[in-house]
Protein backbone atom coordinates (compact mmCIF):
# COMPACT_ATOMS: atom_id res chain seq x y z
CA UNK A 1 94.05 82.64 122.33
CA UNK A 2 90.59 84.09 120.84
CA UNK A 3 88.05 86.55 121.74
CA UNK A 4 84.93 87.24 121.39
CA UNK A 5 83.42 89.81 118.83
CA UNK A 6 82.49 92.45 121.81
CA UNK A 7 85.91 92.58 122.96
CA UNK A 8 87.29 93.01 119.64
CA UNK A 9 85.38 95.90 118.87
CA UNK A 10 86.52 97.50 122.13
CA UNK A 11 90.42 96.72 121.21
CA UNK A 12 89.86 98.43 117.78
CA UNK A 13 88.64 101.21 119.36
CA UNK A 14 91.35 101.44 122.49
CA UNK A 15 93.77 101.20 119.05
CA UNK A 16 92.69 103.76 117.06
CA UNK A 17 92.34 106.73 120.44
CA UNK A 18 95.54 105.21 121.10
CA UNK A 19 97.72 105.63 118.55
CA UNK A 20 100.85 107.85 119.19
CA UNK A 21 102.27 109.52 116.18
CA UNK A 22 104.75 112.16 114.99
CA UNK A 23 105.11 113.80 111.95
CA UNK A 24 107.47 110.82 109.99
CA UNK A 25 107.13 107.82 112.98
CA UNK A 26 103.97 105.93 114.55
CA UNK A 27 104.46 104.32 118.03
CA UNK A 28 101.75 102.09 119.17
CA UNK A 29 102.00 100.67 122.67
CA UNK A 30 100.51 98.08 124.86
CA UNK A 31 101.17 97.92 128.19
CA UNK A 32 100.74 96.22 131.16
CA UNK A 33 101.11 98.08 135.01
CA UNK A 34 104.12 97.38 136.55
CA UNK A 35 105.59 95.30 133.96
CA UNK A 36 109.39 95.16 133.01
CA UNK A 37 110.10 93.61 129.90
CA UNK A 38 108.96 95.21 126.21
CA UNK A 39 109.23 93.97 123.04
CA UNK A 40 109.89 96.49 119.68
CA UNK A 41 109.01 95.03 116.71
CA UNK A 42 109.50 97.27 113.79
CA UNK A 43 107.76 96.72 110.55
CA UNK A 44 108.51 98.84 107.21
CA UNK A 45 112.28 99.91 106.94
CA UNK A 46 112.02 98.42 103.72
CA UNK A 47 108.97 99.60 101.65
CA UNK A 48 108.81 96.55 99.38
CA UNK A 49 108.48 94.32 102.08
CA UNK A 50 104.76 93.82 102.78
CA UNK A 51 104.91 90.61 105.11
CA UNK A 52 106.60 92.75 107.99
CA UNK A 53 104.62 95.81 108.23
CA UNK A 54 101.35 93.79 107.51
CA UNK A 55 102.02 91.69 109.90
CA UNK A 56 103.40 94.54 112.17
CA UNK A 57 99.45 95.88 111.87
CA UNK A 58 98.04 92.44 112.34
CA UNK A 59 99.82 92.92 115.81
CA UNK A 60 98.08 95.91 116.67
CA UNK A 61 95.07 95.64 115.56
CA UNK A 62 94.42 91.86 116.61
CA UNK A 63 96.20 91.08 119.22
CA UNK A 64 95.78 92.01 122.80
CA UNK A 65 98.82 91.93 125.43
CA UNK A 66 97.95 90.52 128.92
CA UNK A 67 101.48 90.76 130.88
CA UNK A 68 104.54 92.45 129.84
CA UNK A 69 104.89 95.35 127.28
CA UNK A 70 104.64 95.61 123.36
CA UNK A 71 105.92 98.32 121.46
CA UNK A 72 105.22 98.61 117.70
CA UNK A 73 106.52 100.50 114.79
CA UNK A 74 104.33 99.34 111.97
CA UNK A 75 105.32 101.31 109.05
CA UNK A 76 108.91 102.88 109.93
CA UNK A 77 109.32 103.86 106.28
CA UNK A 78 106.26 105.29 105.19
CA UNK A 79 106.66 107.21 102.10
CA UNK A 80 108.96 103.96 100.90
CA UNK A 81 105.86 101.88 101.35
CA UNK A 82 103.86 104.31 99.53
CA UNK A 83 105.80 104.00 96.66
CA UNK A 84 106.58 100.33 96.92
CA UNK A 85 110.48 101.12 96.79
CA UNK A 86 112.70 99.72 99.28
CA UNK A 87 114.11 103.27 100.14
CA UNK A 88 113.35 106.23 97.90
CA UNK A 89 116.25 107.92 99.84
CA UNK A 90 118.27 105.04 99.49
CA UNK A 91 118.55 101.58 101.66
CA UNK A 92 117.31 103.15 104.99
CA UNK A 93 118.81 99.99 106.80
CA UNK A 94 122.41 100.93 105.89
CA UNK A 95 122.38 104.44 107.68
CA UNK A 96 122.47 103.80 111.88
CA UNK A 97 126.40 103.88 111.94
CA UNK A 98 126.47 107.39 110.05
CA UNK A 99 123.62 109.48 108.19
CA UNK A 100 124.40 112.96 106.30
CA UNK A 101 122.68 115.74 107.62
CA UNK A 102 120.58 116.60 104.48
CA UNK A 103 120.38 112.96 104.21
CA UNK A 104 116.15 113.22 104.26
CA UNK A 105 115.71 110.10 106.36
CA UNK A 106 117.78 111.39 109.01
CA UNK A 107 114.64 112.56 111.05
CA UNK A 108 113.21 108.97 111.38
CA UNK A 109 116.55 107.30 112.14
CA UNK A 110 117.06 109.45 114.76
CA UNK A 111 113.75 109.23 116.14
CA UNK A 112 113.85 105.27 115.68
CA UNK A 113 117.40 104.75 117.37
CA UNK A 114 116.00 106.60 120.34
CA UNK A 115 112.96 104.49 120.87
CA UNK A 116 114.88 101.52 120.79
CA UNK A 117 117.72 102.98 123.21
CA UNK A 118 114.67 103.36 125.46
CA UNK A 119 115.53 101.96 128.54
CA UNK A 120 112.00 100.44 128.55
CA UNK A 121 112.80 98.10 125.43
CA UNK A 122 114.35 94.52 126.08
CA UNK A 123 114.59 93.04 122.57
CA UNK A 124 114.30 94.34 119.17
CA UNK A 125 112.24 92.82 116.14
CA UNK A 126 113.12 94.31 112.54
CA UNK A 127 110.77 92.20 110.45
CA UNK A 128 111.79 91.68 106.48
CA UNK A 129 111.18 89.70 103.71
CA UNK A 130 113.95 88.25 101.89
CA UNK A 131 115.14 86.65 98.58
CA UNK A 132 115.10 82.82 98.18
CA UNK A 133 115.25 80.31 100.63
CA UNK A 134 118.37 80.45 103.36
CA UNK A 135 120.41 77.24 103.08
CA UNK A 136 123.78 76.71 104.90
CA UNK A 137 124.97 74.59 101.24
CA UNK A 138 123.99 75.52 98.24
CA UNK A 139 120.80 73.68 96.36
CA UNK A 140 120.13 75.71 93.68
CA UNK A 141 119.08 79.63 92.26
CA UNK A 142 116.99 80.42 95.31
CA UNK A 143 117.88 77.69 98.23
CA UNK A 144 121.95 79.04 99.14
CA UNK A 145 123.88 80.47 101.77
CA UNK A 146 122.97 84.10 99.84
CA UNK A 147 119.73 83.71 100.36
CA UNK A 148 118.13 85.71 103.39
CA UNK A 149 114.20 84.45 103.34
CA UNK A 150 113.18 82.20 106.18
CA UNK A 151 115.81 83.14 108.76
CA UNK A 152 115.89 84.60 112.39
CA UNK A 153 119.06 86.59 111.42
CA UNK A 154 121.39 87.75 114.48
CA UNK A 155 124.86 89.63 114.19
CA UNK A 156 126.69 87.83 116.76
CA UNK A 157 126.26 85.14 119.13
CA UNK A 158 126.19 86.46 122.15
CA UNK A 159 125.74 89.83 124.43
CA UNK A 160 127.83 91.02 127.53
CA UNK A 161 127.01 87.87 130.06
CA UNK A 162 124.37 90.47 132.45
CA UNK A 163 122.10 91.14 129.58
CA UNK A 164 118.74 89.48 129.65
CA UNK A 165 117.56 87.87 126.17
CA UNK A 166 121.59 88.78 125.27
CA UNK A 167 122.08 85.12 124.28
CA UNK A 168 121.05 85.69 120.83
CA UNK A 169 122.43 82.13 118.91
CA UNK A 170 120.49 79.86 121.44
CA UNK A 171 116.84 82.50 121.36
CA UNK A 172 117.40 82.04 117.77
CA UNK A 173 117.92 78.54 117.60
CA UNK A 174 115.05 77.91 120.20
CA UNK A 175 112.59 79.92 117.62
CA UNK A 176 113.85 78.14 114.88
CA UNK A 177 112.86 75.01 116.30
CA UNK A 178 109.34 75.95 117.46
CA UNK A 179 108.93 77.50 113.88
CA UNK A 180 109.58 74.16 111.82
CA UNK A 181 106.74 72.32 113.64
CA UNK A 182 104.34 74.23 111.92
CA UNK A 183 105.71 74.76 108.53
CA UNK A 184 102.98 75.44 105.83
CA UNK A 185 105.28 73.40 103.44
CA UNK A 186 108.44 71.11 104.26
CA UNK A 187 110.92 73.79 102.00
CA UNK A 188 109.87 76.70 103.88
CA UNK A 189 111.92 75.76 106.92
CA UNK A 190 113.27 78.68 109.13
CA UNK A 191 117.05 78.46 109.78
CA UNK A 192 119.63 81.12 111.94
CA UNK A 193 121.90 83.42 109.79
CA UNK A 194 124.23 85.07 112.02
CA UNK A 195 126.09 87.02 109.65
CA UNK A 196 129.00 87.82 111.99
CA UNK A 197 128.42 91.59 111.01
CA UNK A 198 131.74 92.75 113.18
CA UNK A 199 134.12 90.57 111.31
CA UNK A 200 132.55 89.62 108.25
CA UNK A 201 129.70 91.89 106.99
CA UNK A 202 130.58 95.42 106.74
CA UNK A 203 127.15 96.58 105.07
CA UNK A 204 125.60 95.25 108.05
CA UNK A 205 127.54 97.35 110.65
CA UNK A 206 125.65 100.32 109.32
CA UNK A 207 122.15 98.36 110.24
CA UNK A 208 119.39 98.78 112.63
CA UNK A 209 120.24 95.57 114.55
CA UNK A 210 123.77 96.40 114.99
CA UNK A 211 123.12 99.80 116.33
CA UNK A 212 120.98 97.80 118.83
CA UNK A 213 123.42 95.18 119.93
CA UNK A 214 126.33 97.93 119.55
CA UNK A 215 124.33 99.40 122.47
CA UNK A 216 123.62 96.57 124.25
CA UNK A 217 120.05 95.60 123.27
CA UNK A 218 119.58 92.13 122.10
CA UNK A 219 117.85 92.54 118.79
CA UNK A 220 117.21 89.60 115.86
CA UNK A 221 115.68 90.40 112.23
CA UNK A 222 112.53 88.21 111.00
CA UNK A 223 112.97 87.21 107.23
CA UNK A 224 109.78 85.64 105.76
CA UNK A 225 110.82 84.57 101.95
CA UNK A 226 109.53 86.61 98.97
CA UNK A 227 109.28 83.39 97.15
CA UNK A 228 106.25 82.01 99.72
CA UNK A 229 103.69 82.55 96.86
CA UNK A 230 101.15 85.02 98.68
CA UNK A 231 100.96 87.69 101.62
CA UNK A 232 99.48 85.57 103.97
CA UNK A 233 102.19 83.32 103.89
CA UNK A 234 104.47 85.69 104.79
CA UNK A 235 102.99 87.20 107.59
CA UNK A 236 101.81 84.09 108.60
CA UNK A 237 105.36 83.08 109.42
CA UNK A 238 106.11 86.60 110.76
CA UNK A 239 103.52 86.27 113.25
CA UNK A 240 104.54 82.86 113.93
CA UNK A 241 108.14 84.08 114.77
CA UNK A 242 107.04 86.98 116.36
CA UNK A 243 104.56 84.95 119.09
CA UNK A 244 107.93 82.69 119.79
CA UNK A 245 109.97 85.82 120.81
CA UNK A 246 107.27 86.85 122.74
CA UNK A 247 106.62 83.14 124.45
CA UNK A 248 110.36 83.53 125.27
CA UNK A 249 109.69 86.74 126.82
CA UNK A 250 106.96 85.52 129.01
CA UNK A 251 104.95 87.74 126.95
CA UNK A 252 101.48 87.03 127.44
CA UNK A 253 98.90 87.55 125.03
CA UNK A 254 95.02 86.81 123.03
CA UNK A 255 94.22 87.09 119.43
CA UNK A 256 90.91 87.08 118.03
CA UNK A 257 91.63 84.48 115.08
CA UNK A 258 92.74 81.44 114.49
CA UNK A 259 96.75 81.84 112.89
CA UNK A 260 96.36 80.12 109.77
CA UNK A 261 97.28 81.60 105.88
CA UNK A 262 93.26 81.55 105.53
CA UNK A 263 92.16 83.52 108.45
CA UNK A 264 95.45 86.23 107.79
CA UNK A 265 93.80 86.27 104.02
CA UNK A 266 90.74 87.48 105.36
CA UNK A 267 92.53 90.19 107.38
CA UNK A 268 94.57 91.04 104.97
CA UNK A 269 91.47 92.40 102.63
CA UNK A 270 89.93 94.21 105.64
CA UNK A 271 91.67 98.06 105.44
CA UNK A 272 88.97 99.38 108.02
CA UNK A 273 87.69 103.22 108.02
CA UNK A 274 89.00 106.22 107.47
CA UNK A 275 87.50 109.27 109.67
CA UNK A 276 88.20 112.34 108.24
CA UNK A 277 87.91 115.53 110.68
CA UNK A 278 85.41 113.51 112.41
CA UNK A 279 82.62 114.85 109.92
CA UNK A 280 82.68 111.98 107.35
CA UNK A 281 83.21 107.88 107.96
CA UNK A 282 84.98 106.03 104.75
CA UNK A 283 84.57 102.10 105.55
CA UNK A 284 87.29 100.93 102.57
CA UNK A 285 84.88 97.44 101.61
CA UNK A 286 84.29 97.56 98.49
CA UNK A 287 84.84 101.00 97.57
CA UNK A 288 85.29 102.28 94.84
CA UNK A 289 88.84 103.92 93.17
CA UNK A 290 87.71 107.18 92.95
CA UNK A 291 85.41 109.18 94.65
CA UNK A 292 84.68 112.99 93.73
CA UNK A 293 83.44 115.99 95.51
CA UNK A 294 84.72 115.19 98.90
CA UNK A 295 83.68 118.26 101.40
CA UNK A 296 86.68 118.72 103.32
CA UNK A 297 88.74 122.28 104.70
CA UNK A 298 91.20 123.63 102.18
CA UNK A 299 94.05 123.22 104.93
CA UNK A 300 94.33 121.33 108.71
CA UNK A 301 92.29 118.14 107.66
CA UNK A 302 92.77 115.28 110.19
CA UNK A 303 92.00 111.97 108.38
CA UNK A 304 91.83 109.24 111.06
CA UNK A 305 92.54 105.36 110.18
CA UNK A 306 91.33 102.53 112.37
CA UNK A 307 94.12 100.19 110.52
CA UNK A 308 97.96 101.61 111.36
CA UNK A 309 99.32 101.19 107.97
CA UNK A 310 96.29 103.75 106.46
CA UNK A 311 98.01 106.90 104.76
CA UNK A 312 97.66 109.99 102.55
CA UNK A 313 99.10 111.38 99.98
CA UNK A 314 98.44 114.41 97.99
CA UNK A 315 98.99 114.51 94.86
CA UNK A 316 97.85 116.92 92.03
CA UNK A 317 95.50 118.04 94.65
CA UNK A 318 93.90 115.17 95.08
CA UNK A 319 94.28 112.74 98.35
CA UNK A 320 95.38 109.12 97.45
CA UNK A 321 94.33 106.35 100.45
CA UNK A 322 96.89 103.93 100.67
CA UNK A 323 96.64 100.82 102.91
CA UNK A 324 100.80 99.86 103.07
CA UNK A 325 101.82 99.59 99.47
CA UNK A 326 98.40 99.15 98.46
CA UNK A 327 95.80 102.04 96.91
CA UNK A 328 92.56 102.00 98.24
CA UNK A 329 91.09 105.01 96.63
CA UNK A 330 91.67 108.63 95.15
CA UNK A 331 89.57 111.33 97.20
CA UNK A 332 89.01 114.61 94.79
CA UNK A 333 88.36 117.01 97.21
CA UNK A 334 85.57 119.94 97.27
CA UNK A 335 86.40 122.67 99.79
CA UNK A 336 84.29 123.84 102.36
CA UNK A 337 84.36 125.35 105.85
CA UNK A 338 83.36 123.10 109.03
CA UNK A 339 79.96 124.71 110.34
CA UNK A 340 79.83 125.23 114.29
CA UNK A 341 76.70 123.87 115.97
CA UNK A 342 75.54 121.23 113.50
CA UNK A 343 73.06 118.92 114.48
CA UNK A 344 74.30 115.60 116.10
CA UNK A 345 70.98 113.39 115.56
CA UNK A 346 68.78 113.88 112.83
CA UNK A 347 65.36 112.20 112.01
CA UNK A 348 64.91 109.83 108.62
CA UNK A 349 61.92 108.06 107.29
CA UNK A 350 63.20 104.89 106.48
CA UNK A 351 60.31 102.64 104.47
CA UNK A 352 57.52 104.88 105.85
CA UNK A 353 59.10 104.33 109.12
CA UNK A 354 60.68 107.16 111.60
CA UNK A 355 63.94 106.66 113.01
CA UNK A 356 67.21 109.15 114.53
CA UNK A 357 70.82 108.50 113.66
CA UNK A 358 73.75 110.15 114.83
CA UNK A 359 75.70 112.03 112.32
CA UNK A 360 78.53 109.77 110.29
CA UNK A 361 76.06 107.17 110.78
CA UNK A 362 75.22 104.54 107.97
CA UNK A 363 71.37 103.98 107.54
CA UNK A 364 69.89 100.88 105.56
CA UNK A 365 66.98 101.05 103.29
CA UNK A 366 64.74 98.79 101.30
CA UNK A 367 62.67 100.75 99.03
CA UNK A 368 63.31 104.62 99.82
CA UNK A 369 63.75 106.83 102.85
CA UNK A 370 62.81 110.68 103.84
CA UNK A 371 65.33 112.56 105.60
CA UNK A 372 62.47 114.81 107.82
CA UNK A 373 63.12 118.40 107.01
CA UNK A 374 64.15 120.89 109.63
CA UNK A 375 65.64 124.43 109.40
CA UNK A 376 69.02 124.07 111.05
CA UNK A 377 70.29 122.11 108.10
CA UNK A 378 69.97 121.37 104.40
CA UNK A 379 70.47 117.38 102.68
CA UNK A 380 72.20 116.81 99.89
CA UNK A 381 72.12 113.09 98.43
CA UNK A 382 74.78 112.58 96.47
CA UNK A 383 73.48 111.70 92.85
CA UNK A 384 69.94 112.05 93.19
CA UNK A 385 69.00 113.29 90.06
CA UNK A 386 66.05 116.08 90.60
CA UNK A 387 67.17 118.96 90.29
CA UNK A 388 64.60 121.30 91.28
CA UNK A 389 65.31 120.66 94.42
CA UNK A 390 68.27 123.12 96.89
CA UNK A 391 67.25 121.29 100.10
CA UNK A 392 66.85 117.41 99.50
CA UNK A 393 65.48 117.01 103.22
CA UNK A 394 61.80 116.25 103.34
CA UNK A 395 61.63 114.04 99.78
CA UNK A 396 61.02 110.16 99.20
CA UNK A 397 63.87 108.96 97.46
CA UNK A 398 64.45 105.67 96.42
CA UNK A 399 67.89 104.14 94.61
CA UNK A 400 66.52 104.30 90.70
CA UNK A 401 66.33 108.13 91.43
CA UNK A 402 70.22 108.11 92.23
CA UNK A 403 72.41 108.03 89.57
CA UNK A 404 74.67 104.97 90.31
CA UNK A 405 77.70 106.58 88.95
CA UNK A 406 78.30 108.81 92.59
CA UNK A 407 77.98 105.30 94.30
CA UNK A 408 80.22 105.27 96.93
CA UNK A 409 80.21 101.30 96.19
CA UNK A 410 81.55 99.63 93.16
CA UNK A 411 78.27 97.47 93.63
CA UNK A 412 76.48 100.41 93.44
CA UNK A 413 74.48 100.47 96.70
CA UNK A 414 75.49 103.21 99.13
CA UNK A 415 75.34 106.69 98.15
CA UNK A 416 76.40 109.88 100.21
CA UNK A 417 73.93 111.89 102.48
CA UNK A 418 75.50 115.47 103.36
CA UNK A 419 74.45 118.04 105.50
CA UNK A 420 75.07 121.65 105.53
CA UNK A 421 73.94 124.51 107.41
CA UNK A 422 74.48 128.41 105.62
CA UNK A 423 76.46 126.77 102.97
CA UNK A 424 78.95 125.40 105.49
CA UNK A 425 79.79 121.28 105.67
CA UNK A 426 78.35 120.00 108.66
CA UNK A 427 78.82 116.18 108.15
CA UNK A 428 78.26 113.18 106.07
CA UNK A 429 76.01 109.87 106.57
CA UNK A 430 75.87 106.94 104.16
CA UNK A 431 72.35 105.41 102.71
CA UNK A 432 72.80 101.69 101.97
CA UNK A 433 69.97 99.97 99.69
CA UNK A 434 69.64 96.36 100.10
């Protein structure tokens, strides 16, 4: 189930030219000609639930599909995840029977209940985490029959007899079983939790599964426990759960690492770039929290993430990056117009040596570098510290002329490279000094 490093670049790209997305709602899908069976999994109706919609973008950023369909929603509440909150319009889970019409999540529950009444979709994934440890008796604070974590949770047993996948106990159970030969730890063990919703759970008849199986779709929620002591574990078992459903499904698929709570770590801390209006490349390792005098337009910006769950915010005019629930970085923005005709190549000095790079590019230095003057632009080097200098094209500059607070690193190696032409922003490189 692994791949080589060529073909994962190529997926990340097909991923990020790929990505479908509305104003409130991000549908990523891969697909397969002339298949008939798709998965939805849906990550993020709860905002404080991290092991879903990380594992949700795990999916579709790692993983490639080879027959049959997969849909994903990654981050289905995004502003909740934002803020960490589990609805900051209330418990978006508890509004598919009836929603108010000022009720501000109404827009994305209607656009979600007609993705998964698609007649495309076969099954339905809502991945959560939940409190404790689900046991049928009762074994303490966290291990009880209240407890939601480690379950495959269905509403009923069954579907009407015609419905593929509509035999929703015995899917379950079958999951279950495949789960629990690859526990991380003996307690962790997966159970089924078919709350019975028609009879016996009124909260849950105003739920996201319900509406599915209400309408015929067989649909199951994936609850990794909050009390698994990291992230990794969590989405570890989500993915686990996740690659059953999709076994059952006769799903086919590659990933390009091996599923263990160490390789998922290692994911985990990799947030990818951020392109904003294809001028300027952000590549989130190691940045640092804040980073001033970004030259972007005063309104229309388009800001680009290679990982799904990458978002903006503005706030007190500045943009905060998130990453899910996470914040990357604060971008204090400098306004500037976008110059027509820029130059798309331009020629550096790199070590007394001549070289082109496209613009975005990153360039790598050992002792100083020369961007070669020429009179359709001007360079501007973030921090260098002359200052009798308008154009900064056409000087040897090494890194103890930068000052290492405009670092673009919190190590304090890569610094900006802009170029304008007649005052307007054209685009932005990155200098890295090894």
């Amino acid at each position: 189930m692994y791949k080589t490093a060529a073909l994962y670049k190529f997926f990340i790209f097909f991923i990020a030219v790929n990505l479908f997305a509305s104003e409130d709602i991000q549908l990523i899908k891969k697909e397969n000609p002339d298949a008939n069976t798709t998965l939805l999994v849906i990550g993020g109706i709860h905002g404080d639930e991290p092991g879903g919609y990380f594992a949700a973008s795990i999916l579709a950023t790692h993983y490639t599909i080879t027959s049959q369909n997969l849909w994903i929603v990654p981050n289905l509440n995004k502003a909740s995840i934002q803020a960490n909150q589990r609805g900051i319009h209330g418990d978006m889970n508890r509004k598919f029977s009836t929603i108010k019409n000022n009720d501000k999540d109404k827009e994305i529950v209607q656009k979600i209940k007609q993705i998964i009444l698609s007649k495309k979709v076969s099954l339905v994934l809502n991945l959560h985490d939940g409190n404790g440890f689900y046991r049928k008796k009762n074994r303490g604070n966290i291990f009880n029959p209240n407890s939601w974590g480690q379950t495959c949770v269905i509403d009923q047993c069954k579907l009407n007899e015609e419905q593929a996948f509509g035999n929703l106990n015995n899917i379950a159970l079958q999951v279950k079983k495949n789960i629990n030969k690859k526990l991380l730890k003996e307690h962790h063990v997966f159970d089924v939790k078919n709350t019975k919703t028609k009879f016996h759970d009124e909260a849950m008849r105003h739920s996201l599964t319900y509406f599915a199986v209400t309408n015929n779709k067989p649909a199951f929620a994936i609850e990794s426990s909050k009390h698994l002591p990291s992230l990794s574990k969590k989405v570890f078992y989500q993915l686990l759960a996740i690659e059953e459903f999709m076994k059952i499904m006769n799903i086919t698929f590659q990933r390009n690492f091996e599923l263990s709570a160490k390789q998922i770590n290692k994911i985990l801390k990799d947030y990818g770039t951020l392109e904003i209006n294809n001028k300027i490349l952000l590549n989130f390792d190691n940045i640092k929290k804040n980073l001033s005098y970004i030259p972007i337009k005063s309104t229309g910006n388009r800001f680009d993430f290679s990982n799904p769950l990458g978002s903006i915010k503005k706030i007190n005019g500045n943009y905060v990056v998130y990453m899910g629930n996470k914040k990357v970085t604060t971008l204090r923005p400098q306004y500037f117009e976008i110059a027509k005709r820029c130059p798309r190549e331009f020629d550096v000095k790199i070590d007394g040596k001549l070289f082109s790079f496209k613009e975005t590019s990153d360039f790598f230095v050992k002792d100083d570098f020369n961007i070669v003057k020429n009179g359709d632009f001007r360079v501007n080097v973030i921090g260098y510290k002359s200052k009798n200098h308008i154009n900064e094209a056409g000087i040897d500059i090494n890194l103890s002329e930068i000052d290492k607070l405009f670092s673009v690193d919190r190590s304090h190696k890569i610094y900006r490279v802009e170029f304008y032409k007649d005052d307007k922003f054209c685009s932005m490189s990155m200098v890295h000094f090894k």
